[in-house]
Protein backbone atom coordinates (compact mmCIF):
# COMPACT_ATOMS: atom_id res chain seq x y z
CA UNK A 1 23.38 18.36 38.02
CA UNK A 2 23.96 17.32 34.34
CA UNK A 3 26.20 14.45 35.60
CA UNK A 4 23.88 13.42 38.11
CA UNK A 5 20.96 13.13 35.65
CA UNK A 6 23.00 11.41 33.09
CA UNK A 7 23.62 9.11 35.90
CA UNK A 8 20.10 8.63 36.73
CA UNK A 9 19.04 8.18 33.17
CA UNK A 10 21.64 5.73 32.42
CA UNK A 11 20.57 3.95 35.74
CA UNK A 12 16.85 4.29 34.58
CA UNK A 13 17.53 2.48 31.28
CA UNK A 14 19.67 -0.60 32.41
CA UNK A 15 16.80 -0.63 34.82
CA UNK A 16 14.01 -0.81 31.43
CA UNK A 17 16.71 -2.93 29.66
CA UNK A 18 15.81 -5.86 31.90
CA UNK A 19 12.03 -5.50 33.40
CA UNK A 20 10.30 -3.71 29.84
CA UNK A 21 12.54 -4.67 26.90
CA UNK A 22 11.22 -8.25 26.89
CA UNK A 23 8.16 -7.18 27.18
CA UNK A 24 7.64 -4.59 24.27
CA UNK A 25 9.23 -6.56 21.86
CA UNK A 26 7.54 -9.19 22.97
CA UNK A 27 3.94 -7.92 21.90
CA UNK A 28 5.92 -7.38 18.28
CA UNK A 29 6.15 -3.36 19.38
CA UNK A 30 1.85 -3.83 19.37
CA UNK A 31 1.73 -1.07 22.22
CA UNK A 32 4.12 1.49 21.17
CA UNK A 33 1.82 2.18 17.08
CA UNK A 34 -1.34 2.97 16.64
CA UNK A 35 -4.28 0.70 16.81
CA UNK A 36 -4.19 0.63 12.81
CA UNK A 37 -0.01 -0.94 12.48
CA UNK A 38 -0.67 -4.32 11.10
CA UNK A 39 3.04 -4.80 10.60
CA UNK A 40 5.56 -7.82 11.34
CA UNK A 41 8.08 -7.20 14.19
CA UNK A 42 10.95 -8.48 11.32
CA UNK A 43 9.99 -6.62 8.28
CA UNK A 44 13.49 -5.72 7.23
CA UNK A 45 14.31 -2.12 6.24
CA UNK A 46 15.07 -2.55 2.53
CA UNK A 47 16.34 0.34 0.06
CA UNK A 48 14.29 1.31 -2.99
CA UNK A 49 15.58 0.96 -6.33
CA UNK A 50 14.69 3.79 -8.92
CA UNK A 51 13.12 0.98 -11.01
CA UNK A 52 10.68 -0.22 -8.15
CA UNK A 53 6.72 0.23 -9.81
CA UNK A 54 3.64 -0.04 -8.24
CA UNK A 55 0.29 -1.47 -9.20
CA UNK A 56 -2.95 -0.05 -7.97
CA UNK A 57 -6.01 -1.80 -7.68
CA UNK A 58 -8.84 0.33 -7.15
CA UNK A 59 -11.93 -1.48 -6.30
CA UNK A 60 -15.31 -0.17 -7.49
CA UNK A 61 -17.42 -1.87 -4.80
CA UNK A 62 -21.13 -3.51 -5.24
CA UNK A 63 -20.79 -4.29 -9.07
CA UNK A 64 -19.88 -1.28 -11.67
CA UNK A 65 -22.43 -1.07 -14.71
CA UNK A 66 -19.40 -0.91 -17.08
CA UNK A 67 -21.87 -0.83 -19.98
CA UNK A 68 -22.77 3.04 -19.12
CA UNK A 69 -19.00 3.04 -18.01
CA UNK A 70 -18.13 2.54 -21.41
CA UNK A 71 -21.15 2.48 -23.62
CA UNK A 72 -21.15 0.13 -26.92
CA UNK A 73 -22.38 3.43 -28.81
CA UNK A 74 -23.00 1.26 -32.11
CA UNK A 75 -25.05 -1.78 -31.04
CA UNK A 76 -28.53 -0.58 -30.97
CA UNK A 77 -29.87 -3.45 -28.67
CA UNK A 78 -27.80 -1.19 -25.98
CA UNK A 79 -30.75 1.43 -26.11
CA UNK A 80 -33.28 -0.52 -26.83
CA UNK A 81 -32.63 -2.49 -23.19
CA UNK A 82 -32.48 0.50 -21.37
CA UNK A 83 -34.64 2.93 -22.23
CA UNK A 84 -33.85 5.69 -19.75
CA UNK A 85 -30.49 4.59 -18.99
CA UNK A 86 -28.40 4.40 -22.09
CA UNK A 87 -26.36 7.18 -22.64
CA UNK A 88 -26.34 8.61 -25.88
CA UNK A 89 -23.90 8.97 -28.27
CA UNK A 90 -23.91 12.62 -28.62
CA UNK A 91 -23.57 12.55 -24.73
CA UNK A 92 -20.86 10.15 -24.31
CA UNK A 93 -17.23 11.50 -24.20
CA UNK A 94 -15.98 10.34 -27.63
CA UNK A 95 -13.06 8.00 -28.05
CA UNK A 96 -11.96 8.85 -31.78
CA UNK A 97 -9.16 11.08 -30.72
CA UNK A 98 -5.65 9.23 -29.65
CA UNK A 99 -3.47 6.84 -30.95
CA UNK A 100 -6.36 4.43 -30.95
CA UNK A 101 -9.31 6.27 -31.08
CA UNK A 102 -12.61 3.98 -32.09
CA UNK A 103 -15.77 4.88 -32.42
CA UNK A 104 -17.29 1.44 -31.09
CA UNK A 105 -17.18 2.97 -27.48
CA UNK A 106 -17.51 6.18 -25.34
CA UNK A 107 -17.20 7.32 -22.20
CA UNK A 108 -19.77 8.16 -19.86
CA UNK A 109 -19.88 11.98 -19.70
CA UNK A 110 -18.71 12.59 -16.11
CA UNK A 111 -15.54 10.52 -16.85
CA UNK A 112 -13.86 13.84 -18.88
CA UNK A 113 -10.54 13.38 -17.44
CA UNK A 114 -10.20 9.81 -18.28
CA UNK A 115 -11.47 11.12 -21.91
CA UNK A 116 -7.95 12.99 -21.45
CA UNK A 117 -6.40 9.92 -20.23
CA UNK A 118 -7.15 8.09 -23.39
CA UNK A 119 -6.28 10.94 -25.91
CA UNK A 120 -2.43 10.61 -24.27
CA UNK A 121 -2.74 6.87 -24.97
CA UNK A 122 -2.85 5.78 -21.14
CA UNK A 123 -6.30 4.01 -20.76
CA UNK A 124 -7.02 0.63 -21.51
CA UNK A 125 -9.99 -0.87 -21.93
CA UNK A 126 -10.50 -4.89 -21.36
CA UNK A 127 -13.69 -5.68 -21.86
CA UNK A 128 -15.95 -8.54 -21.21
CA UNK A 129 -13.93 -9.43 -18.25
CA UNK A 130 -15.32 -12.06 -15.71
CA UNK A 131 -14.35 -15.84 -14.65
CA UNK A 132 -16.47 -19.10 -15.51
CA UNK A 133 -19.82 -20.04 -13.94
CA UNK A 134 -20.37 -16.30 -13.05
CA UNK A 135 -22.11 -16.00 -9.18
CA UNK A 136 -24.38 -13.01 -8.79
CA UNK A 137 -23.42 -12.85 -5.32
CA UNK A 138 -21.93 -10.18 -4.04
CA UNK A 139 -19.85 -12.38 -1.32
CA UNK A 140 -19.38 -15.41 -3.32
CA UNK A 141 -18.14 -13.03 -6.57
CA UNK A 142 -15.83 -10.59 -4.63
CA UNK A 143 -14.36 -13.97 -2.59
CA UNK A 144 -13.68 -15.40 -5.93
CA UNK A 145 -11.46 -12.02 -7.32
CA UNK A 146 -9.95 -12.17 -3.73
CA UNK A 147 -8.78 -15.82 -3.80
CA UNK A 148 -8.29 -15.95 -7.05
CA UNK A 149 -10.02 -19.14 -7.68
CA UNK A 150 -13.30 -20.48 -9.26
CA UNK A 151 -13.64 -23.15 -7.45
CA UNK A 152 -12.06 -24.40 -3.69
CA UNK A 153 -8.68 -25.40 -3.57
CA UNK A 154 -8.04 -28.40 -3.24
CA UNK A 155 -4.63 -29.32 -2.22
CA UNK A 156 -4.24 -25.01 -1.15
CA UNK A 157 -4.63 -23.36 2.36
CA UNK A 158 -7.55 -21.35 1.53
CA UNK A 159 -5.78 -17.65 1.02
CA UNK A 160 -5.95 -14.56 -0.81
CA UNK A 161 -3.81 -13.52 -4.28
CA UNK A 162 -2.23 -11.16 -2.79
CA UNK A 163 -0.97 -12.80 0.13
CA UNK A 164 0.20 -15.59 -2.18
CA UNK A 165 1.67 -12.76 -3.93
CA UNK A 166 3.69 -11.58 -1.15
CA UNK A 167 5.03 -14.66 0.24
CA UNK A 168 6.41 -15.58 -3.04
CA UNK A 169 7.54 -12.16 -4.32
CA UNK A 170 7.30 -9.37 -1.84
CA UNK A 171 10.13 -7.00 -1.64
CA UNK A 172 10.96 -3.79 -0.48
CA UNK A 173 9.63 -1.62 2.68
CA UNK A 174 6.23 -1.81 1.75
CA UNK A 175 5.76 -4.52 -0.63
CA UNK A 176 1.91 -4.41 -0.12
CA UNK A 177 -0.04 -1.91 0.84
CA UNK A 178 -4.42 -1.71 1.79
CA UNK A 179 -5.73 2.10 2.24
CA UNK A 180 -9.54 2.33 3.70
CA UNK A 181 -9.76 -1.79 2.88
CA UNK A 182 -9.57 -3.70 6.13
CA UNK A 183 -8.35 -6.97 5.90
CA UNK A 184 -9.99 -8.35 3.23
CA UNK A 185 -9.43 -11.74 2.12
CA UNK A 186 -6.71 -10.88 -0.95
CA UNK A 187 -4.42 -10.10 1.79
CA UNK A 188 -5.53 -13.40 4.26
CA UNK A 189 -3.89 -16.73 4.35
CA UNK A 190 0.04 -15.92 3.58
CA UNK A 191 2.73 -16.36 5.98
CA UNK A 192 3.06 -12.39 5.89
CA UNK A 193 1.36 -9.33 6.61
CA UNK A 194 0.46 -6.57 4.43
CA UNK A 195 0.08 -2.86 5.42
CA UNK A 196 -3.23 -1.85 6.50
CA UNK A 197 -4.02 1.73 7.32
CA UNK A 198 -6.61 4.55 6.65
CA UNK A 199 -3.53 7.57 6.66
CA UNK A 200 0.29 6.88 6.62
CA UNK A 201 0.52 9.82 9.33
CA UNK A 202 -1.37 7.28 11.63
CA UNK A 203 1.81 5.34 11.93
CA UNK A 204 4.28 6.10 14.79
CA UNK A 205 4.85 5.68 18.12
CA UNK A 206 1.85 6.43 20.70
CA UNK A 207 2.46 9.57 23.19
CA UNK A 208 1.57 9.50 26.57
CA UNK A 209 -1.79 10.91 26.41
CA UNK A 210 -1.18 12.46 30.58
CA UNK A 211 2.30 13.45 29.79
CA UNK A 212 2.85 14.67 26.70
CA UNK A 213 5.83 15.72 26.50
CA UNK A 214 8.01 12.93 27.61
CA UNK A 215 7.25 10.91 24.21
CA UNK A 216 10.27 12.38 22.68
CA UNK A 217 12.54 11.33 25.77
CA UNK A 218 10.35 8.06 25.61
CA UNK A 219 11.48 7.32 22.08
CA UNK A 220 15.37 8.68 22.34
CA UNK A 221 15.73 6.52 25.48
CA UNK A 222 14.08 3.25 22.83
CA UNK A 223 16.65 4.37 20.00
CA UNK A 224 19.21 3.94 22.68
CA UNK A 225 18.44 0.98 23.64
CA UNK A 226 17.81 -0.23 20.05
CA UNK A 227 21.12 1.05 19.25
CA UNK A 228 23.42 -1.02 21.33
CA UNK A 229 25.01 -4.46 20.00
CA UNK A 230 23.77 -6.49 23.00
CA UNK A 231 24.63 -9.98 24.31
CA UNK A 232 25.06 -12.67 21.48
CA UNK A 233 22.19 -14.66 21.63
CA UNK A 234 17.92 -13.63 21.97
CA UNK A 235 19.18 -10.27 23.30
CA UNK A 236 21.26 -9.15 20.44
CA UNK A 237 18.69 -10.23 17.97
CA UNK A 238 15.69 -8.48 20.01
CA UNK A 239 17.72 -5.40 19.77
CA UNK A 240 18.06 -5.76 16.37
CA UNK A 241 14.42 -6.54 15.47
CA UNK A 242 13.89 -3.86 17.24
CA UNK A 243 16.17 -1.09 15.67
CA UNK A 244 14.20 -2.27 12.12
CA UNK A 245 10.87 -2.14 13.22
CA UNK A 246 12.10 1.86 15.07
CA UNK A 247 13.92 2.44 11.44
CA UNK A 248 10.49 1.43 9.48
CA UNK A 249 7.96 3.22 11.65
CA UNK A 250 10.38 6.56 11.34
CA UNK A 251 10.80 6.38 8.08
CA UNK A 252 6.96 5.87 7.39
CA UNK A 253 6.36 9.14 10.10
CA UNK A 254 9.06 10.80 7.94
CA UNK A 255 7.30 10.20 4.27
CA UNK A 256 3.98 11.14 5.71
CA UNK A 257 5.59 14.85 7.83
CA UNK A 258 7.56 15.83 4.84
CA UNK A 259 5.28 15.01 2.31
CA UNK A 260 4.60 17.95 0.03
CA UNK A 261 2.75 19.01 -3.47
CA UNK A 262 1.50 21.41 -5.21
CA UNK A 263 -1.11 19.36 -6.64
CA UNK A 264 -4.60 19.97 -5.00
CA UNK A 265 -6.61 17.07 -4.27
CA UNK A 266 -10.88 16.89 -4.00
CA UNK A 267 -12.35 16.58 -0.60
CA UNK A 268 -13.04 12.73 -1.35
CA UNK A 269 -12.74 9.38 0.18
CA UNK A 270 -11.22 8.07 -2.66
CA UNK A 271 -8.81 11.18 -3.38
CA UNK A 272 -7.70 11.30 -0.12
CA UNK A 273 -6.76 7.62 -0.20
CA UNK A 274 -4.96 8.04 -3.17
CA UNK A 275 -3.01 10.73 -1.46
CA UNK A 276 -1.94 8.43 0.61
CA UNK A 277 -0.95 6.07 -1.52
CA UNK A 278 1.55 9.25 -3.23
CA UNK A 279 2.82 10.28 0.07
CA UNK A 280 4.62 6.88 0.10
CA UNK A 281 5.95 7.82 -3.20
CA UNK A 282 7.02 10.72 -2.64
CA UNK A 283 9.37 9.45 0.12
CA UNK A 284 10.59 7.06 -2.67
CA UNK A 285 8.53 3.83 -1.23
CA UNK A 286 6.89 2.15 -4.07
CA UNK A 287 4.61 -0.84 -3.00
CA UNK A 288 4.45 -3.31 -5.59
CA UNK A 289 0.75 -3.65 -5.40
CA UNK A 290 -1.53 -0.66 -3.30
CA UNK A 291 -5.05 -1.42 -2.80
CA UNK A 292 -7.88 0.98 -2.14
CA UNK A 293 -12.06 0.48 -2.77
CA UNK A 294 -14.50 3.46 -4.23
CA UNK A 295 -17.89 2.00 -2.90
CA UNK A 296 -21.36 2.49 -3.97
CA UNK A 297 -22.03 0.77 -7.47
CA UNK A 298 -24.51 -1.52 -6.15
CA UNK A 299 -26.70 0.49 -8.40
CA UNK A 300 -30.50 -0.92 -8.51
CA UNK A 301 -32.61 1.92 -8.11
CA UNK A 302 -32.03 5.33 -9.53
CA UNK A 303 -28.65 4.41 -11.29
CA UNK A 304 -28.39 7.39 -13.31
CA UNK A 305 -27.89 10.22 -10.81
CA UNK A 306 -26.09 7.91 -8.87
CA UNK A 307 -23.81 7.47 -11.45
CA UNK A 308 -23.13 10.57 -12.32
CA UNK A 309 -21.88 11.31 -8.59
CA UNK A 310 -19.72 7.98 -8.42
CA UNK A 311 -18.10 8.45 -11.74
CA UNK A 312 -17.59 12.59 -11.18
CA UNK A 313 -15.37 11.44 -7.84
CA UNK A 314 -13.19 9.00 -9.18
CA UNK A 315 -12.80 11.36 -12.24
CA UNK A 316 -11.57 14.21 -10.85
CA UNK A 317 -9.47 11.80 -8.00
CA UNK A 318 -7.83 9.85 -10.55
CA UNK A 319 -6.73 13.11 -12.31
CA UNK A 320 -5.46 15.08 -9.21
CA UNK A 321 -3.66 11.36 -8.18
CA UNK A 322 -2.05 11.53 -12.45
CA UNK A 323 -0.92 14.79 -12.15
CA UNK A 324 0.81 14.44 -8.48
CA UNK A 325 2.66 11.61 -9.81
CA UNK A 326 3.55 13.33 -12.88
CA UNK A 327 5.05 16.01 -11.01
CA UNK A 328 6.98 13.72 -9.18
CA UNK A 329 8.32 11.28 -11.58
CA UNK A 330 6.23 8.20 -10.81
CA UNK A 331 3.45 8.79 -13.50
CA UNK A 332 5.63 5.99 -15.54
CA UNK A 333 5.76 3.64 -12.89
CA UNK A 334 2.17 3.30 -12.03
CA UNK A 335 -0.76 0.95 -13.40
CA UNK A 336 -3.83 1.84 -12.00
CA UNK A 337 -6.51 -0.94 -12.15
CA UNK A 338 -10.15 -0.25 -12.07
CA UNK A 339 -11.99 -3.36 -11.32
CA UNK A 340 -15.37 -4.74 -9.22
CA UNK A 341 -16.54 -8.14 -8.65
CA UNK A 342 -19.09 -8.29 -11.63
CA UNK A 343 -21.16 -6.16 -14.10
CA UNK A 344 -25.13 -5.40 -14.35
CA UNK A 345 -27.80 -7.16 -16.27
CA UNK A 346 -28.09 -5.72 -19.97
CA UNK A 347 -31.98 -4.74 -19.37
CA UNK A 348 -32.82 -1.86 -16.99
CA UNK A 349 -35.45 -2.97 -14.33
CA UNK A 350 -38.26 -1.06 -13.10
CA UNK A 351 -36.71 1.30 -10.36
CA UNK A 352 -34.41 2.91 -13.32
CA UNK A 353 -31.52 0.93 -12.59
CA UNK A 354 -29.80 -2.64 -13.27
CA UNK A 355 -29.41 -5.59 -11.43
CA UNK A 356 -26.38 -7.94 -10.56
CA UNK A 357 -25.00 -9.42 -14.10
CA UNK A 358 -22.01 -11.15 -14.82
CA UNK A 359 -19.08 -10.01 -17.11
CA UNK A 360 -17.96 -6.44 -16.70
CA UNK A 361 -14.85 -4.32 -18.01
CA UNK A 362 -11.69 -3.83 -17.12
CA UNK A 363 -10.08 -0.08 -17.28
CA UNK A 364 -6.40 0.41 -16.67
CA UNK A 365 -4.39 3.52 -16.06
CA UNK A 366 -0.84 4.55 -16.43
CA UNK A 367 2.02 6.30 -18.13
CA UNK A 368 3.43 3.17 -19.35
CA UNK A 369 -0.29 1.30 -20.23
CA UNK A 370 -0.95 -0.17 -23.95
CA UNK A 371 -3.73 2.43 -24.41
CA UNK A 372 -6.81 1.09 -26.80
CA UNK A 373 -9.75 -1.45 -26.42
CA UNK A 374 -8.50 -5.25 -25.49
CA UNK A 375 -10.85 -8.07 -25.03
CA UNK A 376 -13.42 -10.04 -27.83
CA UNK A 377 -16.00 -6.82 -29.48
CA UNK A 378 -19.23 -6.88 -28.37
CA UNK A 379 -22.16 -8.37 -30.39
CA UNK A 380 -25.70 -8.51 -30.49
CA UNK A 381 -25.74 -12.01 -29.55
CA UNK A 382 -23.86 -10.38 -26.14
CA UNK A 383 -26.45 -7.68 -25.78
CA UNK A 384 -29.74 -9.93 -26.52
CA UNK A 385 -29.04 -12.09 -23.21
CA UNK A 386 -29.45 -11.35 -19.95
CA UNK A 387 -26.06 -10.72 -19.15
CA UNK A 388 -23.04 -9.86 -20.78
CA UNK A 389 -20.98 -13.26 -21.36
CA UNK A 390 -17.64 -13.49 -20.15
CA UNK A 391 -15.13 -14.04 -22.38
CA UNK A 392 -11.71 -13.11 -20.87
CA UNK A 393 -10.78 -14.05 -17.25
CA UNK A 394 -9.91 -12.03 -14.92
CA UNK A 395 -6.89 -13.86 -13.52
CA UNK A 396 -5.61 -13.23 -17.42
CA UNK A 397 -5.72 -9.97 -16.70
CA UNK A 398 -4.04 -9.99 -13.31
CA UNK A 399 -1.40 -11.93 -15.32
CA UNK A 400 -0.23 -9.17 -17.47
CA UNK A 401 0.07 -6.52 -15.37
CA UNK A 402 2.08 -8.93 -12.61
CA UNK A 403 4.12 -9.82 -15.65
CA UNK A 404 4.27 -7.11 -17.87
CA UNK A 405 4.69 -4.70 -15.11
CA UNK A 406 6.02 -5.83 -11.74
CA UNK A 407 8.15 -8.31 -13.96
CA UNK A 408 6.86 -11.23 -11.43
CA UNK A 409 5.21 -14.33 -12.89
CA UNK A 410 1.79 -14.21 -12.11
CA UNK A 411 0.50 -17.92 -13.60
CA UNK A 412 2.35 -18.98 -10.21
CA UNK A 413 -0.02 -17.49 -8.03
CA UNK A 414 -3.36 -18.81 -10.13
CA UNK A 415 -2.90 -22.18 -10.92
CA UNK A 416 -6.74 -23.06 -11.29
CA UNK A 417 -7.13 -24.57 -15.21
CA UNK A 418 -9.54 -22.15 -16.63
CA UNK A 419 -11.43 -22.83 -20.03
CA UNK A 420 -10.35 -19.82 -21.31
CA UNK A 421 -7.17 -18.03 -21.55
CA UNK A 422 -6.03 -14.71 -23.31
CA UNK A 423 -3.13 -13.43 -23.98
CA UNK A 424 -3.65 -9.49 -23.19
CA UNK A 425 -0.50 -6.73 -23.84
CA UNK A 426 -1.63 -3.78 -21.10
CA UNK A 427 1.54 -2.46 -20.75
């Protein structure tokens, strides 16, 4: 009986060799992951090296009021525009402790952990951060930190940074990585596809939803196939396209299965996608850049409660996410990146909140991070307009971390002349 069904089976699979094969790699293995895969059929399966980083942008959505973020304690114009708002001083977690502790700033007070952060030296503040000609537009100002341009290209297919980015210097299993973001336009335009997902356990192969059980005879009888030399010619190199994209998908099942700590993350959104950005590094896949949004700044009405939710979850996310990476190693190898598309009006409006401004701050995280305040001080001048002035560009600060961390020259990918340039040390 064995020999017979060894018979059959082999018969079976010359059978699928011919009339499916074709036709699964075909669809770039489309129908065998989950609706979620957005993955190339010829991403190569590369090793890590122990030096491999990762950058994390985390995207405060709708336009973060930085100034209660990180409240200019000593300008009194601060309280004078906002009444109710302003936090005060005796309120604020205080910034004199550290290795470079000021007491021009503080924190808001449900941002305790990231007091902690600074204390060890591993929070920077940029402030004043923004790009020329500021747009109050939600669309128009997140399309411009997505492109990575002021104005429209005009000799450039219209793309995102990040896919320029990864043309030019992806590397690795998963060079690029989007958790909860869709496809937003920083990952649009290249000539390669990032990694989109909600979890890394969504990845695998699809079971047969009416039988069950023959998945794992489905998927030895595709490693098979996968496994054999083939033909010189389009069959040799199908079946080799095809043992990578098997080799990537297991090894992304693998990191999120065996994925294990002892850290203890809140029932969030944001932890939870932060989680997943760990369980790739725990399986020793570092993306060079992971991106992932915390919604809900779009603060005009009742800012202050509002606030203190918001900034409570990412607190106590970013500190569960510091100490699993800790624990593991990584802690070192990590900038996080807190940014959103622009800041809130200096004056508080009627409905106890603030409306869409212009420049806002920058905060970055890490082991390795030049901990302190960066960026021009603020002034009365700054708080007596409407708006807080801009006075270092963004793109200057996606320059130093692509340079100063990834070790990737990041003028390349934002070529736009911009009347103002600073040179930033963040890590």
């Amino acid at each position: 009986m064995r020999r017979k069904d060894t018979k059959k089976e082999t018969s079976q699979m010359d059978k699928m060799e011919r009339r499916a094969f074709l036709g699964i790699l075909a669809g770039g293995m489309g129908g065998l992951v989950t609706r979620q895969f957005f993955w190339p059929a010829d991403r190569i399966l590369y090793a890590q090296s122990p030096g491999d980083k990762t950058l994390v942008i985390l995207n405060l959505a709708g336009g973060n009021d930085a100034m209660n973020m990180v409240p200019p304690l000593g300008l009194p114009d601060y309280y004078k525009n906002r009444p109710t708002l302003a936090i005060p001083a005796k309120a604020a977690i205080s910034l004199l402790q550290g290795p470079k502790g000021t007491k021009e700033h503080g924190l808001h007070p449900s941002l305790k952990q990231l007091g902690t952060f600074w204390n060890q030296g591993e929070l920077a503040i940029v402030r004043k951060v923004g790009y020329p000609k500021a747009n109050g537009s939600h669309f128009t100002s997140a399309r411009i930190w997505s492109r990575g341009y002021r104005e429209d290209p005009a000799s450039q297919e219209d793309s995102g940074w990040i896919a320029r980015f990864l043309d030019r210097y992806g590397k690795g299993l998963v060079p690029v990585v989007g958790i909860g973001t869709g496809r937003r336009l920083d990952f649009r335009g290249g000539s390669k596809r990032s990694l989109i997902v909600e979890r890394i356990g969504d990845f695998g192969f699809d079971g047969d939803s009416s039988y069950r059980g023959r998945s794992r005879y489905r998927n030895q009888l595709l490693a098979q196939i996968f496994g054999k030399k083939g033909s010189p010619g389009t069959d040799q190199l199908l079946r080799e396209t095809g043992r990578k994209v098997f080799g990537n998908l297991s090894r992304l099942e693998a990191a999120a299965k065996n994925y294990k700590s002892t850290v203890s993350y809140p029932n969030s959104s944001l932890a939870g996608r932060l989680r997943e950005i760990a369980v790739l590094m725990k399986a020793g896949i570092f993306p060079q850049i992971a991106y992932t949004m915390h919604g809900g700044f779009d603060t005009h009405s009742a800012q202050a409660g509002r606030h203190n939710s918001l900034f409570t979850t990412l607190d106590e996310a970013l500190a569960a996410f510091r100490q699993d990476l800790i624990a593991m190693g990584a802690w070192k190898r990590t900038v996080i990146v807190l940014i959103s598309e622009f800041g809130r009006r200096n004056y508080e409006n009627g409905s106890k909140g603030t409306d869409h401004g212009q420049a806002s701050f920058v905060l970055a995280l890490g082991g390795a991070v030049n901990g302190g305040l960066h960026g021009p001080r603020l002034t009365p001048q700054d708080l007596q307009a409407p708006s807080l002035p801009y006075g270092v560009d963004f793109r200057d600060v996606y320059e130093a971390l692509l340079s100063q961390h990834l070790g990737v020259p990041g003028d390349k990918l934002f070529p736009e002349p911009r009347p103002l340039r600073s040179k930033l040390k963040l890590v």
